[in-house]
Protein backbone atom coordinates (compact mmCIF):
# COMPACT_ATOMS: atom_id res chain seq x y z
CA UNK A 1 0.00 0.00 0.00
CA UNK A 2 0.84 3.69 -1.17
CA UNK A 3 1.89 6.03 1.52
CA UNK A 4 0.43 9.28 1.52
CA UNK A 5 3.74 11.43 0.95
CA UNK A 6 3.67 9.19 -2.29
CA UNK A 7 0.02 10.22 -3.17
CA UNK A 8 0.94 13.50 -3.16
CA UNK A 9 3.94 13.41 -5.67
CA UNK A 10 1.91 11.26 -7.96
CA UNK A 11 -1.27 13.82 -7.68
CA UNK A 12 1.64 16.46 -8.66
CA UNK A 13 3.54 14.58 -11.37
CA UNK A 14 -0.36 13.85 -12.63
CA UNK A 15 -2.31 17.35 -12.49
CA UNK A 16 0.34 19.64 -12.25
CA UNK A 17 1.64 19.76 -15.35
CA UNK A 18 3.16 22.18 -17.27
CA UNK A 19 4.81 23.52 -14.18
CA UNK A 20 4.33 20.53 -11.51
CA UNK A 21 2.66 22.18 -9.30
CA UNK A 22 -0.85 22.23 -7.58
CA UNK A 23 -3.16 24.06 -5.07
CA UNK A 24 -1.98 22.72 -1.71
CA UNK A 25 -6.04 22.34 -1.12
CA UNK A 26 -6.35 20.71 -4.20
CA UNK A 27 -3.61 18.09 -3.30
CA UNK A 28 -5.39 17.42 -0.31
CA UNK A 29 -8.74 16.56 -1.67
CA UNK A 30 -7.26 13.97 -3.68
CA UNK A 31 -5.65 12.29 -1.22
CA UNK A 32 -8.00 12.48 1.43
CA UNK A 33 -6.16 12.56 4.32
CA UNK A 34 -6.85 14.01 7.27
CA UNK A 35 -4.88 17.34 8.03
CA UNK A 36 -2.53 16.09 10.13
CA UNK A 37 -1.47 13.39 8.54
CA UNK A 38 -1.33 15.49 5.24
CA UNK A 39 0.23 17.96 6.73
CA UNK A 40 2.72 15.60 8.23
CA UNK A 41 3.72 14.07 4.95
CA UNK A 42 3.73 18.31 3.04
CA UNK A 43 6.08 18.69 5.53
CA UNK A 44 7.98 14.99 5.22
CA UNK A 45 8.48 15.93 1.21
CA UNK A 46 9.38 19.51 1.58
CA UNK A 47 12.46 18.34 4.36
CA UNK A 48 14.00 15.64 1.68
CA UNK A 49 13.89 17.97 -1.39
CA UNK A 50 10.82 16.57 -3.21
CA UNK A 51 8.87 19.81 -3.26
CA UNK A 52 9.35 23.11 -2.86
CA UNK A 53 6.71 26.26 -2.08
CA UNK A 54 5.47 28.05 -5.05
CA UNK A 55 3.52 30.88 -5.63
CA UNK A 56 0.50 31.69 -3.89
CA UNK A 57 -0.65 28.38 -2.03
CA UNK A 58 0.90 26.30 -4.21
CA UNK A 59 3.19 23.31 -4.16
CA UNK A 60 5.49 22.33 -6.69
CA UNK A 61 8.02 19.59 -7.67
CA UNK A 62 11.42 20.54 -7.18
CA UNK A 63 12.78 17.73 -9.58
CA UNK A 64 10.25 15.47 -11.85
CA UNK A 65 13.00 13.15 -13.20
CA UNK A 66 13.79 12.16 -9.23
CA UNK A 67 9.92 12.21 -8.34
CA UNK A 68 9.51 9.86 -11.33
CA UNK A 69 12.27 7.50 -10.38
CA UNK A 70 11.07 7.28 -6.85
CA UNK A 71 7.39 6.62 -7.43
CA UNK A 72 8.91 3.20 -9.65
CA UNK A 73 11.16 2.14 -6.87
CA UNK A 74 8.10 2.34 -5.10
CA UNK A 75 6.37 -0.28 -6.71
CA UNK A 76 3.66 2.61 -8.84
CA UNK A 77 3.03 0.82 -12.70
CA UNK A 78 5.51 2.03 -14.31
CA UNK A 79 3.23 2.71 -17.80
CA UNK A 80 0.60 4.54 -15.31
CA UNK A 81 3.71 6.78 -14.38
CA UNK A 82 5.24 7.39 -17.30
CA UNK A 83 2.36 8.11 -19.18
CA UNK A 84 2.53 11.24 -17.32
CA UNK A 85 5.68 12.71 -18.67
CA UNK A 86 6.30 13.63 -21.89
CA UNK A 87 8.94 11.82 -24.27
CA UNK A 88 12.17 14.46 -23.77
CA UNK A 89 11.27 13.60 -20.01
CA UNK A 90 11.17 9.72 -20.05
CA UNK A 91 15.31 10.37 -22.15
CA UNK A 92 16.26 12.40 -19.27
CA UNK A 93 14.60 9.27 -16.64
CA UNK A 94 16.56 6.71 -19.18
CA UNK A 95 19.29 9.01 -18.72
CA UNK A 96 19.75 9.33 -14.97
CA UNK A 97 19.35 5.32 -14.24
CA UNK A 98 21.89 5.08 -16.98
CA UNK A 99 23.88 7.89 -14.92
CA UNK A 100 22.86 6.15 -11.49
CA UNK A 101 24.52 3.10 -11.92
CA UNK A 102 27.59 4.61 -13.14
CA UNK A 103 27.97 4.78 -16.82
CA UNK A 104 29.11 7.49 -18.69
CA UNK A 105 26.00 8.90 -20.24
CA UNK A 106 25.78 10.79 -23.25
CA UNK A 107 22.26 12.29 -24.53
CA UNK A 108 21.30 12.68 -28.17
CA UNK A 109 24.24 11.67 -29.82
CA UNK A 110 23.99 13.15 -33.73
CA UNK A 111 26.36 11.67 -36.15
CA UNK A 112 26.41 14.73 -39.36
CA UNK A 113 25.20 13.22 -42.69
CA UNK A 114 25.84 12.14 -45.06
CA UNK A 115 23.97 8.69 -43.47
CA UNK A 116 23.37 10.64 -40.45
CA UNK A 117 22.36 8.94 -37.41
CA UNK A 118 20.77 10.16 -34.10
CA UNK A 119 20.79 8.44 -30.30
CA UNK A 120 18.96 8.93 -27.87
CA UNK A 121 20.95 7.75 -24.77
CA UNK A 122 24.63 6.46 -25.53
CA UNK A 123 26.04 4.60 -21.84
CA UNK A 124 29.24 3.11 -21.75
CA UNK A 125 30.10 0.96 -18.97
CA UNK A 126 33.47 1.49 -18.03
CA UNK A 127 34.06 -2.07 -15.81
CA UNK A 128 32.92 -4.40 -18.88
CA UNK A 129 33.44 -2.06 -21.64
CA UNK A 130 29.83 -2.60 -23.28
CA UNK A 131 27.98 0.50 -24.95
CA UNK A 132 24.44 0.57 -24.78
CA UNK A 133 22.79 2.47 -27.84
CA UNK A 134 19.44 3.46 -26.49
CA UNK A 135 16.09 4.18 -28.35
CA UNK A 136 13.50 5.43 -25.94
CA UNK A 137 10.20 4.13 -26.81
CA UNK A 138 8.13 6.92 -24.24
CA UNK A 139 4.75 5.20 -24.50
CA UNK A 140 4.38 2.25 -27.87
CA UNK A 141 0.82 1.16 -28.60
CA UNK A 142 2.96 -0.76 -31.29
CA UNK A 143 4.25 -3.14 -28.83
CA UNK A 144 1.25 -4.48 -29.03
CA UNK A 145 1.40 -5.27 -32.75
CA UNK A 146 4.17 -7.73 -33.33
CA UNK A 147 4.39 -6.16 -37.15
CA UNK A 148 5.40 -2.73 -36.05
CA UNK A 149 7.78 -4.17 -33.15
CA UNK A 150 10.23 -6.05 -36.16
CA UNK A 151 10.17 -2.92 -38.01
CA UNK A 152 11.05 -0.97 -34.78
CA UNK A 153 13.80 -3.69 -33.83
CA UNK A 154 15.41 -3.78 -37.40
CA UNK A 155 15.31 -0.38 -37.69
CA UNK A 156 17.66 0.18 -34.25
CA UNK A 157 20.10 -2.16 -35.01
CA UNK A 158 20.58 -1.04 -38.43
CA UNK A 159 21.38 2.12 -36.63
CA UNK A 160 23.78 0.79 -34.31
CA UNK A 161 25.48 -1.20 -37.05
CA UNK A 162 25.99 2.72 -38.67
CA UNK A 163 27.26 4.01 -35.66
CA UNK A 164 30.00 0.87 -35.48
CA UNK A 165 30.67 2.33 -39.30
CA UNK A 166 31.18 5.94 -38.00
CA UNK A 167 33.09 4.81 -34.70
CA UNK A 168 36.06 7.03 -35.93
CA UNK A 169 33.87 9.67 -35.12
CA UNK A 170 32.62 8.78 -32.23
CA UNK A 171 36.76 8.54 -30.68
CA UNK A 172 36.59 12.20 -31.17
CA UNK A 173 33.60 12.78 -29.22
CA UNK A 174 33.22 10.30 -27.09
CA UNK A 175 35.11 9.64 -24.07
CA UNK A 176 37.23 6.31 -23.91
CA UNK A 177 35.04 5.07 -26.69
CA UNK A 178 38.24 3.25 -28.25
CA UNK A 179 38.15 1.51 -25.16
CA UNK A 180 34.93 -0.19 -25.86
CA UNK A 181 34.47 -4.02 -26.46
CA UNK A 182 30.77 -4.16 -27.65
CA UNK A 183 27.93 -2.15 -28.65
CA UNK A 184 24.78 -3.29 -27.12
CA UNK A 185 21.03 -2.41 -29.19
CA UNK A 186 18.70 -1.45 -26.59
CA UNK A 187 15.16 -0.30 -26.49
CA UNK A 188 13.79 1.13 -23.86
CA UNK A 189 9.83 0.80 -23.22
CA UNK A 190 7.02 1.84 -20.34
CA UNK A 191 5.62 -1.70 -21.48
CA UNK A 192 5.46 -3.95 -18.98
CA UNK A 193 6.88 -6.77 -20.46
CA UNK A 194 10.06 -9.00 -19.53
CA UNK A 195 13.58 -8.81 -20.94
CA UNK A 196 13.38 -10.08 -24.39
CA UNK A 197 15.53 -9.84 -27.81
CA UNK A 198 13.71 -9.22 -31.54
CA UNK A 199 16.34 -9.20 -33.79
CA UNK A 200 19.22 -9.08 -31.78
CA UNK A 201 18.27 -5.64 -30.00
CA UNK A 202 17.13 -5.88 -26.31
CA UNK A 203 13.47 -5.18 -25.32
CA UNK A 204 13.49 -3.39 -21.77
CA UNK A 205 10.88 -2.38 -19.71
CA UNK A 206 11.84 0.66 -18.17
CA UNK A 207 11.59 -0.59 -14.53
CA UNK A 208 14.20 -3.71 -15.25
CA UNK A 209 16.92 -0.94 -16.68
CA UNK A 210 18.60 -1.25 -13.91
CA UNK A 211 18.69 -4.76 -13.04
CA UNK A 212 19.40 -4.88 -17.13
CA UNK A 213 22.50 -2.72 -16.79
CA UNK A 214 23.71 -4.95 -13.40
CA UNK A 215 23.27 -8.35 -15.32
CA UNK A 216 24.06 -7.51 -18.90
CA UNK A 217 25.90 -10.46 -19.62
CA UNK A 218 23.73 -12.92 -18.26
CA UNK A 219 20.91 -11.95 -20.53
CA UNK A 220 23.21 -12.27 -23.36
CA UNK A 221 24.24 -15.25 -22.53
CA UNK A 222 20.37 -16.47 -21.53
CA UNK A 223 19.02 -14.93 -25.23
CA UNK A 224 21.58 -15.76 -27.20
CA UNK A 225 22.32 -12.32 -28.01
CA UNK A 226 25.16 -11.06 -30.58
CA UNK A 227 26.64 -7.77 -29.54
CA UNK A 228 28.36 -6.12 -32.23
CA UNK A 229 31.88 -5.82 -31.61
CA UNK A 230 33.09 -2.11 -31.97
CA UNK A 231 34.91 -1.75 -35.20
CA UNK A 232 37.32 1.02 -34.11
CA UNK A 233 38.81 -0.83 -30.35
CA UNK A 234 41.79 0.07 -29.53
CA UNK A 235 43.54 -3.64 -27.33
């Protein structure tokens, strides 16, 4: 069971939008609490940095990305959460578990044309050396239609086979990227779904990143997955 502290941020993260913030009467109609007990819990989230005052009467979020992540550790659906946030948001969430668990992290990587190629979220993992090449699916209906997920699938790792094919690029952007063994296709979804691989890219629900990232090789190893060897490693 929710606390109420919790019920507040996701009232926030919910109604508040553009600016995350809400009425503080407002927030506690929703979450019918009594006033101590709401007021208890205002005060609980304004002491650890979750909100801050705003104008007027209002409360706001001081940080959505670390409201976000906090509401999945606590066990909220992770598609009822991130249907809240819009897609530059869920990057910056893929982002900061990426940064969290201590990979370098590089946002919207753009290779120039000609055969330009975009990234979302590039991680590399300096202890095994992978690279994770990141497509952030914010919120796929398609993953639903087996169809549209192969054409989704084939179209990332075409991509990442690219970026292996412009990795003399990448050393002069990229930090310690001559240092990396494999390139790993990842897509990132709300769905909840398990782990899986659809031609050879890696199908993650957002709330398994982390375990993902922890226990890379055993899924490879489990799926049979290929990772594509960077072209331009430097032994």
């Amino acid at each position: 069971m929710h606390n109420i502290a919790d019920e507040v941020l996701l009232k926030i993260l919910k109604l508040g939008r553009p600016k995350y913030c809400l009425e503080v009467n407002v927030v506690r109609n929703l979450v019918r609490a009594s006033n101590e007990v709401f007021n208890d819990a205002l005060n609980s989230l304004i002491n650890e940095g979750f909100i801050r005052k705003g104008i007027g009467n209002a409360v706001c979020l001081r940080d959505p990305i670390r409201t976000l992540l906090h509401l999945l550790r606590k066990g909220y659906s992770s598609e009822e959460i991130v249907k809240l946030i819009n897609w530059q948001l869920f990057e910056s969430v893929v982002a900061s578990i990426l940064s969290e668990s201590g990979l370098q992290v590089y946002k919207n990587v753009r290779i120039p044309p000609p055969r330009g190629i975009e990234v979302d979220v590039l991680g590399i993992n300096i202890i095994n050396w992978f690279a994770y090449v990141i497509d952030c699916k914010h919120w796929m209906r398609a993953f639903r239609l087996s169809s549209r997920v192969k054409d989704i699938t084939n179209g990332h790792y075409e991509r990442v086979l690219k970026l292996n094919n412009k990795c003399e690029w990448l050393m002069g952007k990229i930090r310690n990227f001559y240092r990396v063994r494999y390139l790993i296709p990842v897509i990132v979804t709300a769905m909840p779904i398990n782990v899986k691989v659809l031609n050879n890219v890696f199908l993650v629900p957002i709330h398994h990143l982390n375990d993902f990232l922890i226990n890379t090789q055993y899924y490879i190893d489990l799926l049979n997955v290929k990772p594509v060897p960077n072209r331009c490693r430097v032994k």
